[in-house]
Protein backbone atom coordinates (compact mmCIF):
# COMPACT_ATOMS: atom_id res chain seq x y z
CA UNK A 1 55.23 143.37 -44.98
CA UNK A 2 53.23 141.56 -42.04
CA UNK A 3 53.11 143.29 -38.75
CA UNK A 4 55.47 141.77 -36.09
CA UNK A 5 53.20 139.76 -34.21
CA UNK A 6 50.75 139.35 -31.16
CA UNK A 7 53.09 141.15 -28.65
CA UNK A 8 51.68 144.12 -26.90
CA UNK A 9 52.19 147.70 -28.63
CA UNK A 10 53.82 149.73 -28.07
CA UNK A 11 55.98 148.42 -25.17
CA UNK A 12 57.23 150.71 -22.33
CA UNK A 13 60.64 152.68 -23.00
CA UNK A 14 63.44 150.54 -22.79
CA UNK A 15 66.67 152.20 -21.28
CA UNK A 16 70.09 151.32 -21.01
CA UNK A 17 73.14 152.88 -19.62
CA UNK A 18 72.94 155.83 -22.09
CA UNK A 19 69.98 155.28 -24.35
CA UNK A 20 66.28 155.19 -24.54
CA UNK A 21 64.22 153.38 -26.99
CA UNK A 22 61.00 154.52 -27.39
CA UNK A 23 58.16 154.51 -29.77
CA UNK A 24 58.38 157.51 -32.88
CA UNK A 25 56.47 160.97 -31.46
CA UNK A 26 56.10 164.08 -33.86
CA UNK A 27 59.21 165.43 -32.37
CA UNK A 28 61.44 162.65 -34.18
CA UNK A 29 60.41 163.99 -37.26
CA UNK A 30 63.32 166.15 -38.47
CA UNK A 31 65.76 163.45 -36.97
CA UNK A 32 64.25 160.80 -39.44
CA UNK A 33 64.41 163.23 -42.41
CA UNK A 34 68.23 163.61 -41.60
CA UNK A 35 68.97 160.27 -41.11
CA UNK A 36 67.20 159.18 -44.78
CA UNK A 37 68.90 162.36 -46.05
CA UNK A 38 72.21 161.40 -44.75
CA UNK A 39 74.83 160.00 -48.24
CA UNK A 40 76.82 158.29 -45.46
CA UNK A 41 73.68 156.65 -44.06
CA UNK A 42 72.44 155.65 -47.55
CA UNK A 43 75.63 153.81 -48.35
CA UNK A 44 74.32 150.38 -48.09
CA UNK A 45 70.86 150.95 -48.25
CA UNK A 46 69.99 152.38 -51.53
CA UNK A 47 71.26 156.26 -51.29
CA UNK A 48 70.42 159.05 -49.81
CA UNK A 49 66.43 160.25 -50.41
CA UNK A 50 66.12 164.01 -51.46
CA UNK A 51 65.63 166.13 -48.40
CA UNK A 52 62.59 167.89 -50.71
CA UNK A 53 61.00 164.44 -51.29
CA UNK A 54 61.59 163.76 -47.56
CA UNK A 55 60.10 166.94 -46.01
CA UNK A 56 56.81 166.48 -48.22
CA UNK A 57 56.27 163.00 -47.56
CA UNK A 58 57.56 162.08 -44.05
CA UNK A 59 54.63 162.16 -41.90
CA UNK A 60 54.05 164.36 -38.74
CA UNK A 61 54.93 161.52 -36.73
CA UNK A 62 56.82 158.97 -38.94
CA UNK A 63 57.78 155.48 -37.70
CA UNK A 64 53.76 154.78 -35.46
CA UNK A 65 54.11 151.30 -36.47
CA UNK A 66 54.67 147.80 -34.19
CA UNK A 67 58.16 147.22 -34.15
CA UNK A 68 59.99 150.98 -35.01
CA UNK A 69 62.04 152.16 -32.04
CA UNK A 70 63.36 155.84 -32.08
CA UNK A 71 67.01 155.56 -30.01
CA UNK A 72 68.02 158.82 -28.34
CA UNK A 73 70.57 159.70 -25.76
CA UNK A 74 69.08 162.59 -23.23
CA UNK A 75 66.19 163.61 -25.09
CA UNK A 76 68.58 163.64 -28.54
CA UNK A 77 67.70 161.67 -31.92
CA UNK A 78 70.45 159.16 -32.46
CA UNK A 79 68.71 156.80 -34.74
CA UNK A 80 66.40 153.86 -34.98
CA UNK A 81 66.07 150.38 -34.29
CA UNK A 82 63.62 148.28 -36.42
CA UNK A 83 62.03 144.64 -36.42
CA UNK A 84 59.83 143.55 -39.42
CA UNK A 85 59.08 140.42 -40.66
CA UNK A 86 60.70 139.03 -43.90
CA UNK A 87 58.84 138.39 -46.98
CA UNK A 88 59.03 135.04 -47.82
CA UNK A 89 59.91 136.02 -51.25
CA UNK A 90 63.33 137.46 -50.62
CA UNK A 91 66.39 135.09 -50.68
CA UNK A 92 67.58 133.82 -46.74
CA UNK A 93 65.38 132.33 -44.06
CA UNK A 94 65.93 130.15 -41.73
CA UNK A 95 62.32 128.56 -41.73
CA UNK A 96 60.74 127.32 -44.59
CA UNK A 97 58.16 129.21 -45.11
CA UNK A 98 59.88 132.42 -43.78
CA UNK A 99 58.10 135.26 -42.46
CA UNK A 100 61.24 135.84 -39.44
CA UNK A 101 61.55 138.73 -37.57
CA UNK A 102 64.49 141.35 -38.83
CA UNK A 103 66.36 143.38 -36.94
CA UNK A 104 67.49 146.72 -39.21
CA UNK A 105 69.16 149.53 -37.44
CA UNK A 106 70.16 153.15 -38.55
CA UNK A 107 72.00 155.68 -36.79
CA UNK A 108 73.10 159.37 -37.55
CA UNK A 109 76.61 159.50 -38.82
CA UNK A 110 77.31 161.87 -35.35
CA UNK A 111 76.56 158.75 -33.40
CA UNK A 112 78.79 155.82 -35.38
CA UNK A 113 81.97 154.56 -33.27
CA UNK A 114 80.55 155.13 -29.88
CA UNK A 115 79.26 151.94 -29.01
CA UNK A 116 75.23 153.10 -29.18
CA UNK A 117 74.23 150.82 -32.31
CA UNK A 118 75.19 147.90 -30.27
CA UNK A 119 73.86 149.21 -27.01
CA UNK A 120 70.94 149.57 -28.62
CA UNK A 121 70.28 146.44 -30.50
CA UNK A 122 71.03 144.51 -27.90
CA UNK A 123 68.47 146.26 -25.55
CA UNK A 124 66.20 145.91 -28.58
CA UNK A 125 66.82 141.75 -28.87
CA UNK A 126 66.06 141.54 -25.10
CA UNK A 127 62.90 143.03 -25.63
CA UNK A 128 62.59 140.72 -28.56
CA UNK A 129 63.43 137.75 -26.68
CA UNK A 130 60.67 138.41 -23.97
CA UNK A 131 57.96 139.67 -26.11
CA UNK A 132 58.54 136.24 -28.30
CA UNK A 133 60.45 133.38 -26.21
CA UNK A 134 61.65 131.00 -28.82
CA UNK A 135 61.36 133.05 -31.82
CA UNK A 136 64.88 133.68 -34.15
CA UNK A 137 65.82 136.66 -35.41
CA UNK A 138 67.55 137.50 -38.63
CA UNK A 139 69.62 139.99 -40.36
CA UNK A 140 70.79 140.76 -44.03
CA UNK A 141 73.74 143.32 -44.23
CA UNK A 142 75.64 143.89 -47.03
CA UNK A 143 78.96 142.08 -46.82
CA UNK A 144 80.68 145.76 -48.42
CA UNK A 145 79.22 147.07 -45.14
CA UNK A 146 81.88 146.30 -42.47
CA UNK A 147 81.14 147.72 -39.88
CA UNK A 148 77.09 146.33 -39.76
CA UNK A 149 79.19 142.77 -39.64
CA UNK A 150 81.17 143.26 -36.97
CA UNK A 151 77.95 145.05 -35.16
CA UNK A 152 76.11 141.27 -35.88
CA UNK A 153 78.79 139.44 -34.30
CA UNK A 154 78.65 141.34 -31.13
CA UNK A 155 75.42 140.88 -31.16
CA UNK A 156 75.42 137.28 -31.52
CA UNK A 157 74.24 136.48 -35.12
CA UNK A 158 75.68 133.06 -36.76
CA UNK A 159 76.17 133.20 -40.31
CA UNK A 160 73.77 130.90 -42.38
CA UNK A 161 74.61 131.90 -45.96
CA UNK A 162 75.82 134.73 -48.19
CA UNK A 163 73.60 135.63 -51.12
CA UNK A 164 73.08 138.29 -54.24
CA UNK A 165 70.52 140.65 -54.09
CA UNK A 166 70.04 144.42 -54.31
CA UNK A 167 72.83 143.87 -57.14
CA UNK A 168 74.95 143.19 -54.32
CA UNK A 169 76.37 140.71 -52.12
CA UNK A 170 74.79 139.97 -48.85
CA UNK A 171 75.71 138.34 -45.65
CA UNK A 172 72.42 136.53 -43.94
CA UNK A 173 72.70 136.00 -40.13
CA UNK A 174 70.72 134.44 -37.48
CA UNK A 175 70.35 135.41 -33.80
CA UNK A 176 68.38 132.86 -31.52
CA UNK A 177 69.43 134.10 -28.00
CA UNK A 178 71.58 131.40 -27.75
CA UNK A 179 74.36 132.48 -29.99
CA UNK A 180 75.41 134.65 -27.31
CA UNK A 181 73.36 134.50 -24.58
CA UNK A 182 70.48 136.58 -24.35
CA UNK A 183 71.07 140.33 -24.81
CA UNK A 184 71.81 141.69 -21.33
CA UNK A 185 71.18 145.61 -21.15
């Protein structure tokens, strides 16, 4: 995976109406293990990781890397909000030679139905949108995963195609700040 790019890291907390986005301190640590712990979490992405496995080989402070924001809501761990860059190798892009910027999100099971993933995101995408004018954003989701849809069309994304892999189907969106408007947060 290629880091995100030649925006400045990390950025200053973002906050919104309820959240903060920050970068990953020491103190996120046992949130992360939870949330990779978590069955419901892992239902689209893999499974659950053992708790053991997690606890020996989570870092002291997991997630110090361009592009990993730790959401919380008065000083508590909600989840995180992610952009990487997509290997060219994987099925979907929107530019030929790949290599956009993906937005991934996880949140705690405590924290689903309350509006924060898309709170969140969207603060996320305006940060996004200043740190690279221009630039799209995508997003695979499983198309089994409901919920993660309906969180991509508030968000803005536009369908581009629908593809197997992961032994699964998945949808492939794009955002381009336009498909919506930009975020507003």
């Amino acid at each position: 995976m290629q880091p995100l790019g030649p925006a400045p890291w990390p950025p200053p907390p973002i906050t919104t109406e309820r959240l903060t986005l920050r970068v990953s301190e020491a103190r996120d640590r046992a949130g992360l293990i939870d949330l990779f712990a978590s069955p419901e979490v892992g239902t689209y992405t893999g499974g659950a990781r053992p708790r053991e496995e997690l606890e020996a080989s989570v870092p002291e402070i997991p997630g110090r890397r361009e592009g990993f924001f730790v959401v919380e809501r008065e000083g508590e761990f909600l989840g995180m909000v992610t952009f990487d860059r997509r290997d060219a190798e994987h099925p979907g892009h929107v530019r030929p030679e790949g290599n956009e910027a993906q937005l991934g999100y996880l949140f705690l099971p405590a924290a689903w139905g309350r509006g924060y993933a898309t709170e969140a995101c969207m603060a996320a995408l305006g940060w996004f949108a200043t740190a690279f004018p221009g630039e799209p954003v995508v997003l695979p989701t499983q198309t089994a995963n409901e919920a993660s849809l309906r969180l991509a069309q508030r968000l803005g994304f536009r369908e581009v195609e629908v593809f197997e892999e992961y032994g699964a189907e998945q949808w492939f969106g794009v955002w381009t700040g336009e498909s919506a408007g930009s975020p507003k947060v």
